[in-house]
N, C-alpha and C. Protein backbone atom coordinates (compact mmCIF):
# COMPACT_ATOMS: atom_id res chain seq x y z
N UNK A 1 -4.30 11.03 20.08
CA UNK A 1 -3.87 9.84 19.39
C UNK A 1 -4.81 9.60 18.19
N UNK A 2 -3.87 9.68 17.02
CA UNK A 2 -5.29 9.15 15.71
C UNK A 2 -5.68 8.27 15.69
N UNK A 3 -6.64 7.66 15.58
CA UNK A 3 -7.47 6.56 15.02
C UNK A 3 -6.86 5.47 14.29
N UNK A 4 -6.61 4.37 14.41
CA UNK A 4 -5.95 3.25 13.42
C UNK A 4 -6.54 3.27 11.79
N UNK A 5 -6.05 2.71 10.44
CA UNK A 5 -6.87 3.34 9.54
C UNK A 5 -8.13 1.85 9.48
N UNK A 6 -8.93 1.64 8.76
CA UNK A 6 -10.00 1.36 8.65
C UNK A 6 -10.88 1.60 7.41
N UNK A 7 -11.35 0.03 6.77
CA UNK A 7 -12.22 0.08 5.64
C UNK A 7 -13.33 0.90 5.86
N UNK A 8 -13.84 1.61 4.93
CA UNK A 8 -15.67 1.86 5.05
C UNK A 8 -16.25 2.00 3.83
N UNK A 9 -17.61 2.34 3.91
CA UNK A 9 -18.32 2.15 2.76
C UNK A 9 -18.99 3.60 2.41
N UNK A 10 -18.60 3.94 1.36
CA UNK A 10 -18.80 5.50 1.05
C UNK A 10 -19.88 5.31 -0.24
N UNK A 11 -21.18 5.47 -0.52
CA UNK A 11 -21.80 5.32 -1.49
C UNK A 11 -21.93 4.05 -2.36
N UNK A 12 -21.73 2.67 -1.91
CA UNK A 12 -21.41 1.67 -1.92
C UNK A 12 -20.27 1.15 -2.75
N UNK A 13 -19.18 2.47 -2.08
CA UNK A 13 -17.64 1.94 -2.40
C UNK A 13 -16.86 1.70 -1.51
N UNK A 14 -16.04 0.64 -1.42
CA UNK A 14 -14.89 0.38 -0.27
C UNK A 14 -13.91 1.50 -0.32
N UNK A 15 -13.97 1.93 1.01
CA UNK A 15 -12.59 2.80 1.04
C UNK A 15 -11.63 3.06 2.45
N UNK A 16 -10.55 3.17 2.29
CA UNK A 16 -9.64 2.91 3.28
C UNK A 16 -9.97 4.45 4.02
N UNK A 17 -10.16 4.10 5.05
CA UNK A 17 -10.27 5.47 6.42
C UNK A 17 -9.16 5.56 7.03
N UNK A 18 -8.32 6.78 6.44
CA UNK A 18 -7.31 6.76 7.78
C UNK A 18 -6.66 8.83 8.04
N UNK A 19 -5.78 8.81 8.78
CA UNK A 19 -5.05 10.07 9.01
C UNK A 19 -4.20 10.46 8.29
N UNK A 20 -4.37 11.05 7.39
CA UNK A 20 -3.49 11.52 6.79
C UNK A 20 -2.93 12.96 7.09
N UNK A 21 -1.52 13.56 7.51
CA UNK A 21 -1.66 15.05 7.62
C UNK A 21 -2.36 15.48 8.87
N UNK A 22 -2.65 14.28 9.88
CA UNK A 22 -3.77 14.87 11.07
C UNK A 22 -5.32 14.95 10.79
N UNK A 23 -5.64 14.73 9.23
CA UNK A 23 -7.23 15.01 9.18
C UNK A 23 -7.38 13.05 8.54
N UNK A 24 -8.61 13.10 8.86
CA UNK A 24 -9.13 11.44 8.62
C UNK A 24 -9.56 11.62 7.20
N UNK A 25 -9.04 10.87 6.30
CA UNK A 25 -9.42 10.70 5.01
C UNK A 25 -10.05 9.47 4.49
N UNK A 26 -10.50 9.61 3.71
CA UNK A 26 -11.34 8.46 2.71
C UNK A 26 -10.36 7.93 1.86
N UNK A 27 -9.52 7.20 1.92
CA UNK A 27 -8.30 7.03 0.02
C UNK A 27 -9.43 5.89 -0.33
N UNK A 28 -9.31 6.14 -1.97
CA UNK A 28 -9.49 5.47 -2.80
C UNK A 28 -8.85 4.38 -3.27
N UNK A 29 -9.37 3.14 -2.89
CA UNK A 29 -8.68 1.83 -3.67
C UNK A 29 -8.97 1.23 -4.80
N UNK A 30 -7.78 1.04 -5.34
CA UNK A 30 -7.47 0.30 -6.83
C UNK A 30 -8.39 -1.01 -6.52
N UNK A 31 -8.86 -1.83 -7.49
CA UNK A 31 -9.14 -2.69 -7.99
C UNK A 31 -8.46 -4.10 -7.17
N UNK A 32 -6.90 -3.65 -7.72
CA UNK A 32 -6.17 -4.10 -7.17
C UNK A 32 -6.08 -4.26 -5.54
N UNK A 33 -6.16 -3.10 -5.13
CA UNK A 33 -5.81 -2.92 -3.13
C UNK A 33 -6.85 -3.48 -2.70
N UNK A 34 -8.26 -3.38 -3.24
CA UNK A 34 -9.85 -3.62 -3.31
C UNK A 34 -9.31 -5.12 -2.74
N UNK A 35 -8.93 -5.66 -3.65
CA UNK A 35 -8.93 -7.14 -4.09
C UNK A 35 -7.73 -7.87 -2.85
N UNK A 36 -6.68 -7.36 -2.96
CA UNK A 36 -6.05 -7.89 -1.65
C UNK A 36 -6.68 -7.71 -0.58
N UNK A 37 -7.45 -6.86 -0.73
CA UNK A 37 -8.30 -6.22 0.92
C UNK A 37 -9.29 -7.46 1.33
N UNK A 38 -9.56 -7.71 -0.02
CA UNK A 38 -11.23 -8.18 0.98
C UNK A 38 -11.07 -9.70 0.06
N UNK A 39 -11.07 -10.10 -0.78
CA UNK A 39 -10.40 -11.43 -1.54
C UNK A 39 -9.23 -12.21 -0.58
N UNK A 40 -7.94 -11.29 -0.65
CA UNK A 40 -7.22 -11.72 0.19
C UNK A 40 -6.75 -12.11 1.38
N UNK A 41 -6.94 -11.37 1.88
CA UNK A 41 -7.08 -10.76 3.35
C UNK A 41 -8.94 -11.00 4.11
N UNK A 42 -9.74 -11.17 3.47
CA UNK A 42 -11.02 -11.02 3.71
C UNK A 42 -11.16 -9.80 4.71
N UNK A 43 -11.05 -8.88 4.54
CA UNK A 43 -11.52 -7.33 5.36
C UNK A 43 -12.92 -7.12 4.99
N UNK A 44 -13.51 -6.36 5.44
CA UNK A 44 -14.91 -5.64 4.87
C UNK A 44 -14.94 -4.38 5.43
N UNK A 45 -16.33 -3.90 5.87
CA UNK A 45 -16.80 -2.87 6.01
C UNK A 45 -16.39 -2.16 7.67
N UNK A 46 -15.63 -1.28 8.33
CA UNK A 46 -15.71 -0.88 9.66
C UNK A 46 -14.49 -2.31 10.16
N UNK A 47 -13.58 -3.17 9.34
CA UNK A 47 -12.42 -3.65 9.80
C UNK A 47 -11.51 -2.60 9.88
N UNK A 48 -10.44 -2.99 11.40
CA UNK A 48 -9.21 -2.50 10.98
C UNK A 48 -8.12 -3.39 9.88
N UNK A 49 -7.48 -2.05 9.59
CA UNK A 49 -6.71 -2.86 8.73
C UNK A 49 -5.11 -2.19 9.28
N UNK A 50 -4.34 -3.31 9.53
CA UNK A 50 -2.56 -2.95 9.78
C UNK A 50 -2.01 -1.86 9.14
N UNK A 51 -1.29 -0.99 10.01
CA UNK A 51 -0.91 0.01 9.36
C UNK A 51 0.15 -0.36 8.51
N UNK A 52 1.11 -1.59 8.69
CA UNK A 52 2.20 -2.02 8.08
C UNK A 52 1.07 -2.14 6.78
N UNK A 53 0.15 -2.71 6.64
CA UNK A 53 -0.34 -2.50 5.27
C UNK A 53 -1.04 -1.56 4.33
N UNK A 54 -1.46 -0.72 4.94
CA UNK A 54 -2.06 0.48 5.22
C UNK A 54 -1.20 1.45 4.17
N UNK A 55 0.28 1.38 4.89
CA UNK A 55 1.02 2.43 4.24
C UNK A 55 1.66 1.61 3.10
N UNK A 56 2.27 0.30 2.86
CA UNK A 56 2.37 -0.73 1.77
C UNK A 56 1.35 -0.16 0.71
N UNK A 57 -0.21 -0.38 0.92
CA UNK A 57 -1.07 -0.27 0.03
C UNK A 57 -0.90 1.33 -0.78
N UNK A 58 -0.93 2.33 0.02
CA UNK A 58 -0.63 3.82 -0.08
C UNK A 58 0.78 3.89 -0.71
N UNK A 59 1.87 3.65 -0.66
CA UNK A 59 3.29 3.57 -1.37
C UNK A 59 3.33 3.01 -2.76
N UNK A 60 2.94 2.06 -2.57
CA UNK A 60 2.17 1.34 -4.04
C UNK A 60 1.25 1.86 -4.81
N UNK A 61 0.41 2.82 -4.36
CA UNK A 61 -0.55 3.25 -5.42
C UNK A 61 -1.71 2.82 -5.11
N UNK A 62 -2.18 1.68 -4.56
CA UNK A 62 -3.12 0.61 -4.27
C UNK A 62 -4.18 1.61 -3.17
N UNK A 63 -4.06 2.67 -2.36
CA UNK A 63 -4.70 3.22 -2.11
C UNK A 63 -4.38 4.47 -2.03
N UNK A 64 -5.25 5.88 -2.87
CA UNK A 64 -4.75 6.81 -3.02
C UNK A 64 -5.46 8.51 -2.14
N UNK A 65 -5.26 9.52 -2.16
CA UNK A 65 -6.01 10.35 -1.64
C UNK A 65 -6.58 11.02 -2.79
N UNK A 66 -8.24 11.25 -3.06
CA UNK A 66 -8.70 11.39 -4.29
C UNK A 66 -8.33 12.45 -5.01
N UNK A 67 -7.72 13.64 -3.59
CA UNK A 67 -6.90 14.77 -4.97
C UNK A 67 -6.12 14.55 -5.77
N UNK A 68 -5.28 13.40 -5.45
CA UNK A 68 -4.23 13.60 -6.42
C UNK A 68 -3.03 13.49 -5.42
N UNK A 69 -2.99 13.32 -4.21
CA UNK A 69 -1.52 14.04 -3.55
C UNK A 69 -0.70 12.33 -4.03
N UNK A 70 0.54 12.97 -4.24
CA UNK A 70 1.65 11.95 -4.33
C UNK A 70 1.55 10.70 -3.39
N UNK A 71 1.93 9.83 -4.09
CA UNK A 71 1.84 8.44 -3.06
C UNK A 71 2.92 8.65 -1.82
N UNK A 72 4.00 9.00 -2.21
CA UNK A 72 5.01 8.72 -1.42
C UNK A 72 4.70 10.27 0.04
N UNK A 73 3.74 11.57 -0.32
CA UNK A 73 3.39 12.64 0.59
C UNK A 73 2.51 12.10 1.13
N UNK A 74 1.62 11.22 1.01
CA UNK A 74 0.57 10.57 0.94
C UNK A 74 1.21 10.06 2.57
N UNK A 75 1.51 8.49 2.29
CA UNK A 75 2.26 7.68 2.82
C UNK A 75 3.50 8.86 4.50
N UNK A 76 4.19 9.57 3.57
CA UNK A 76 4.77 10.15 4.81
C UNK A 76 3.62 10.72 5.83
N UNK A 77 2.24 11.00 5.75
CA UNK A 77 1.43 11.85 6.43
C UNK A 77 0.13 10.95 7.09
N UNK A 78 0.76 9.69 6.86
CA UNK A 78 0.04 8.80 7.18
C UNK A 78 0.01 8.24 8.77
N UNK A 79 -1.12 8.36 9.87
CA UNK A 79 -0.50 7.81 11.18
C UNK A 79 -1.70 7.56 11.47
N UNK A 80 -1.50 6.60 12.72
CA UNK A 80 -2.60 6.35 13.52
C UNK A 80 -2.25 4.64 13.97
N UNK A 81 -0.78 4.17 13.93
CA UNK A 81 -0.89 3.20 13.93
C UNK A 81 -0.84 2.21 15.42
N UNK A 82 -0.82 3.68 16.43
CA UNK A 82 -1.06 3.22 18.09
C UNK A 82 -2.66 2.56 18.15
N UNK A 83 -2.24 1.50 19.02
CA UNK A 83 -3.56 0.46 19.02
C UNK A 83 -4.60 0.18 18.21
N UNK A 84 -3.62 -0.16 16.76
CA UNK A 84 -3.97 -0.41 15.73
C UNK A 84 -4.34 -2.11 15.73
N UNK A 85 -4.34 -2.68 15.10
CA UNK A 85 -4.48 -3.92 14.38
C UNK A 85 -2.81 -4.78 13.99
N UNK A 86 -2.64 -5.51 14.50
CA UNK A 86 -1.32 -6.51 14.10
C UNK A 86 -1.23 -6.84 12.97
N UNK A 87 -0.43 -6.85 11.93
CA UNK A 87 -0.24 -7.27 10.67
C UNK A 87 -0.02 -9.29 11.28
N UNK A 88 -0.50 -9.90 10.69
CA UNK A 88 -0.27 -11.10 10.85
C UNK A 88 0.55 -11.70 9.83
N UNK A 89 0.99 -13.05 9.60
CA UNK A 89 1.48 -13.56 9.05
C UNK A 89 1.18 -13.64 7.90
N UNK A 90 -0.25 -13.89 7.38
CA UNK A 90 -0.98 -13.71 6.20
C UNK A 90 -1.06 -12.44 5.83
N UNK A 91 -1.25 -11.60 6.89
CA UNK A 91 -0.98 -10.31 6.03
C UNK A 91 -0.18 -9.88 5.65
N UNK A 92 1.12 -10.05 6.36
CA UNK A 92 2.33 -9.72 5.51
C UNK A 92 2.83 -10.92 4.01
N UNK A 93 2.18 -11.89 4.14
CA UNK A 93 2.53 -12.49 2.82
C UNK A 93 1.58 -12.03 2.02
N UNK A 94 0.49 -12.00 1.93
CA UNK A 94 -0.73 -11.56 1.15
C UNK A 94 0.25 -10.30 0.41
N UNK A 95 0.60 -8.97 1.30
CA UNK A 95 0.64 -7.97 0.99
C UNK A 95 2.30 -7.73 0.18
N UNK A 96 2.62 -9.06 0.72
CA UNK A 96 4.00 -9.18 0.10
C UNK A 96 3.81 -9.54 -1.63
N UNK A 97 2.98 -10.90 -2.01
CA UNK A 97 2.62 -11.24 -3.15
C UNK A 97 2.34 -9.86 -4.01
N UNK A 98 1.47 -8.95 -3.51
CA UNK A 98 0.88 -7.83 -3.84
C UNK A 98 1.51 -6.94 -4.51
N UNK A 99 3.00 -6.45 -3.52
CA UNK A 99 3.73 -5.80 -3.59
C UNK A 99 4.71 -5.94 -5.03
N UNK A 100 5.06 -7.73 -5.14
CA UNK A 100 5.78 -8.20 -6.12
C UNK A 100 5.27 -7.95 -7.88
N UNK A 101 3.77 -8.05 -7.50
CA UNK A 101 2.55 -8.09 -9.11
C UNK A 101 2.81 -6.16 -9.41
N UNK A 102 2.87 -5.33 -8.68
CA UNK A 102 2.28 -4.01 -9.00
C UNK A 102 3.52 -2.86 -9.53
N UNK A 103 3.09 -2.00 -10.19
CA UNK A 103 4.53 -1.11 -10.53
C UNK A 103 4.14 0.25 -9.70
N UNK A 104 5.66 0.70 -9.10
CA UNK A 104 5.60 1.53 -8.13
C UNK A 104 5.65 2.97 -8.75
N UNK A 105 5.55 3.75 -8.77
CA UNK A 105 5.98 4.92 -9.31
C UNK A 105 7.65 4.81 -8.80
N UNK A 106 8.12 5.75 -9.50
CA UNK A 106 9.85 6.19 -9.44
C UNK A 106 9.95 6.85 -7.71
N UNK A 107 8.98 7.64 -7.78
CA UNK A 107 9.18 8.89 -6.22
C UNK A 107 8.92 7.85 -5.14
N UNK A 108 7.94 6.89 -5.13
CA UNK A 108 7.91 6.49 -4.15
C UNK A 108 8.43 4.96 -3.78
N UNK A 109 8.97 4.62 -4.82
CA UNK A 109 10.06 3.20 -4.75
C UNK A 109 10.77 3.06 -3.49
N UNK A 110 11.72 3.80 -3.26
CA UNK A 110 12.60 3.83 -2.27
C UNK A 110 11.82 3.85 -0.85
N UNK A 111 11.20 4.95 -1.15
CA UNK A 111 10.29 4.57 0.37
C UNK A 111 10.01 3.62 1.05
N UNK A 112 8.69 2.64 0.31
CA UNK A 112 8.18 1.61 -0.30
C UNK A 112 9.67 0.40 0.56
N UNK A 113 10.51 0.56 -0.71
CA UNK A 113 11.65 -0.63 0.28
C UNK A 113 12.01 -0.39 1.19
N UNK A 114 12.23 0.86 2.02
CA UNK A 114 12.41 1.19 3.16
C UNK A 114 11.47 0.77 4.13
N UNK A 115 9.81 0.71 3.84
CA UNK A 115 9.60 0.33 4.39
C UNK A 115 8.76 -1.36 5.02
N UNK A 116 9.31 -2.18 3.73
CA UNK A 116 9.60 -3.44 3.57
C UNK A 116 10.73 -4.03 4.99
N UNK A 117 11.77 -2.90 4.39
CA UNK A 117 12.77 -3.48 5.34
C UNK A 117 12.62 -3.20 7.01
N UNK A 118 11.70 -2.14 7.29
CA UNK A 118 11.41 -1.84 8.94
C UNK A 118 10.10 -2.51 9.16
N UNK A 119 9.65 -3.40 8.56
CA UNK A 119 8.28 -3.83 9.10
C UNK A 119 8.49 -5.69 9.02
N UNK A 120 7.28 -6.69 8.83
CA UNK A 120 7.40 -7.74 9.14
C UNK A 120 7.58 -8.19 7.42
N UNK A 121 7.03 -7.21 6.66
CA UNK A 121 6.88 -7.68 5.34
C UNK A 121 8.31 -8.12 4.76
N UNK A 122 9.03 -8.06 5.67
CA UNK A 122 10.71 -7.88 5.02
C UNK A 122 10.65 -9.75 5.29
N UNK A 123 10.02 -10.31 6.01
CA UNK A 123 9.67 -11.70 6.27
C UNK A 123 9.48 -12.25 5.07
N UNK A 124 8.65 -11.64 4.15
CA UNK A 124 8.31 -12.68 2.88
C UNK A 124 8.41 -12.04 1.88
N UNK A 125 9.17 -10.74 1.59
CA UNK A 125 9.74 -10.28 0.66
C UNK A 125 10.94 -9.56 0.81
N UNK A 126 12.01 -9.55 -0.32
CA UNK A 126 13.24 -9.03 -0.39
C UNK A 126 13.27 -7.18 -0.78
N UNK A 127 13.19 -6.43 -0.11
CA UNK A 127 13.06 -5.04 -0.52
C UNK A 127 13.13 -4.73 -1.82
N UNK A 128 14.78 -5.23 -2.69
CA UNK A 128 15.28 -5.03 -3.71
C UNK A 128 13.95 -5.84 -5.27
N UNK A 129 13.35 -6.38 -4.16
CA UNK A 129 12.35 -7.58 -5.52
C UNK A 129 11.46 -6.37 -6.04
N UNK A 130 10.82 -5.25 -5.17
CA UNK A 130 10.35 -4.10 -5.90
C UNK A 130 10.87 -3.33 -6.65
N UNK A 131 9.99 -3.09 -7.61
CA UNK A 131 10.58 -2.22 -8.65
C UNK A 131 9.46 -1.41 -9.33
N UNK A 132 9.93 -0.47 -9.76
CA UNK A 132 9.15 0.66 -10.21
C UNK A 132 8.86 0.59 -11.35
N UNK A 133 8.10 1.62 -12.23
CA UNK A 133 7.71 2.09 -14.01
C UNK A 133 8.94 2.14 -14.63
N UNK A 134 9.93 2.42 -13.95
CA UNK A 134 10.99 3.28 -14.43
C UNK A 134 12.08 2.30 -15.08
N UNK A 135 11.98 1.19 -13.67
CA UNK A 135 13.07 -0.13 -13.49
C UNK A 135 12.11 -1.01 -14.76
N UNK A 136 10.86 -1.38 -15.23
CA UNK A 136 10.17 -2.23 -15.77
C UNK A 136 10.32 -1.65 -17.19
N UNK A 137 10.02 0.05 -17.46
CA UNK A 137 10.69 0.27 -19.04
C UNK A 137 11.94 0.34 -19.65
N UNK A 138 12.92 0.16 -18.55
CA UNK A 138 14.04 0.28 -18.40
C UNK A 138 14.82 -1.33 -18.62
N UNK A 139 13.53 -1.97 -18.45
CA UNK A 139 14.08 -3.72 -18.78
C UNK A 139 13.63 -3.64 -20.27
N UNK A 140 11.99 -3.28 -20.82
CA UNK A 140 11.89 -3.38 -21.99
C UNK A 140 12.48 -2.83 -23.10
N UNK A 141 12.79 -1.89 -22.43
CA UNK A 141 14.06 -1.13 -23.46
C UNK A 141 15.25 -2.03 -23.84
N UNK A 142 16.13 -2.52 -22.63
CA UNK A 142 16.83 -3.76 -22.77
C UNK A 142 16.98 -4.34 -23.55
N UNK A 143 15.80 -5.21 -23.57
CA UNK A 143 15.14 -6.66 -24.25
C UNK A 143 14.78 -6.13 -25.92
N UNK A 144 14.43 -4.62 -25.96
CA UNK A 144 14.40 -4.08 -27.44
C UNK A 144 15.41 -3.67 -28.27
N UNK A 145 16.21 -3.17 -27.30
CA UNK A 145 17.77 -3.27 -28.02
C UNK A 145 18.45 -5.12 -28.13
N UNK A 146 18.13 -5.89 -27.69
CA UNK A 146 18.61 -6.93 -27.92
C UNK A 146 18.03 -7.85 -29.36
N UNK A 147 16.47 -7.10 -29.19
CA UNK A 147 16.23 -7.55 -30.78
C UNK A 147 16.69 -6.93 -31.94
């Protein structure tokens, strides 16, 4: 059984600990994921953190694997969420607000609402309210042909 994922402190940087693929990884958090993490949510150092948010944060971009792997390969290879940590009520709104501010990549959009809609986050957000790079230049384009 893997391990639930979990903040830690790598050279005095926050970073999300979890399974990715079967091996325990370090992802790197945005500014952003940083900031819902421990601002929002108040997490710190050796907390668990919900896998419902876990993989939210990872789908979004908000926490990444430092090679480079795709958010959305990322996210599918992601486990450990047996006797994990409960997403609470605050965490699913926290992570919901989160979700609404950030742009998704195109590949991993769909996911992302998919998995809005199988978790609690579907409580305080509408799947369809996410939207990607793609959907956001795709409005400014819009709004530029209208001028």
């Amino acid at each position: 059984m893997a391990k639930p994922p979990r903040l830690v402190t790598d050279r005095g940087e926050l970073k999300l600990n979890a399974s990715v693929g079967g091996t325990r990884r370090d992802l790197t958090l945005s500014d952003r994921g940083e900031s819902l993490l421990v601002d929002d949510l108040d997490y710190g150092n050796a907390d668990l953190v919900p896998f419902t948010v876990a993989k939210a944060l990872v789908l979004a971009g908000g926490a990444s694997v430092p090679e480079g792997q795709d958010a959305r390969d990322a996210a599918w290879g992601l486990s450990g969420a047996d006797g994990g940590r409960e997403a609470t009520a605050q965490d699913c709104y926290r992570t919901a607000e989160y979700l609404r501010a950030v742009e998704v990549s195109e590949r991993a959009v769909e996911t992302l609402r998919e998995h809005v809609r199988a978790t609690e986050l579907s409580t305080y957000l509408n799947a369809d309210e996410i939207s990607s790079n793609a959907d956001r230049v795709g409005k400014l384009s819009d709004i530029a042909r209208e001028l």
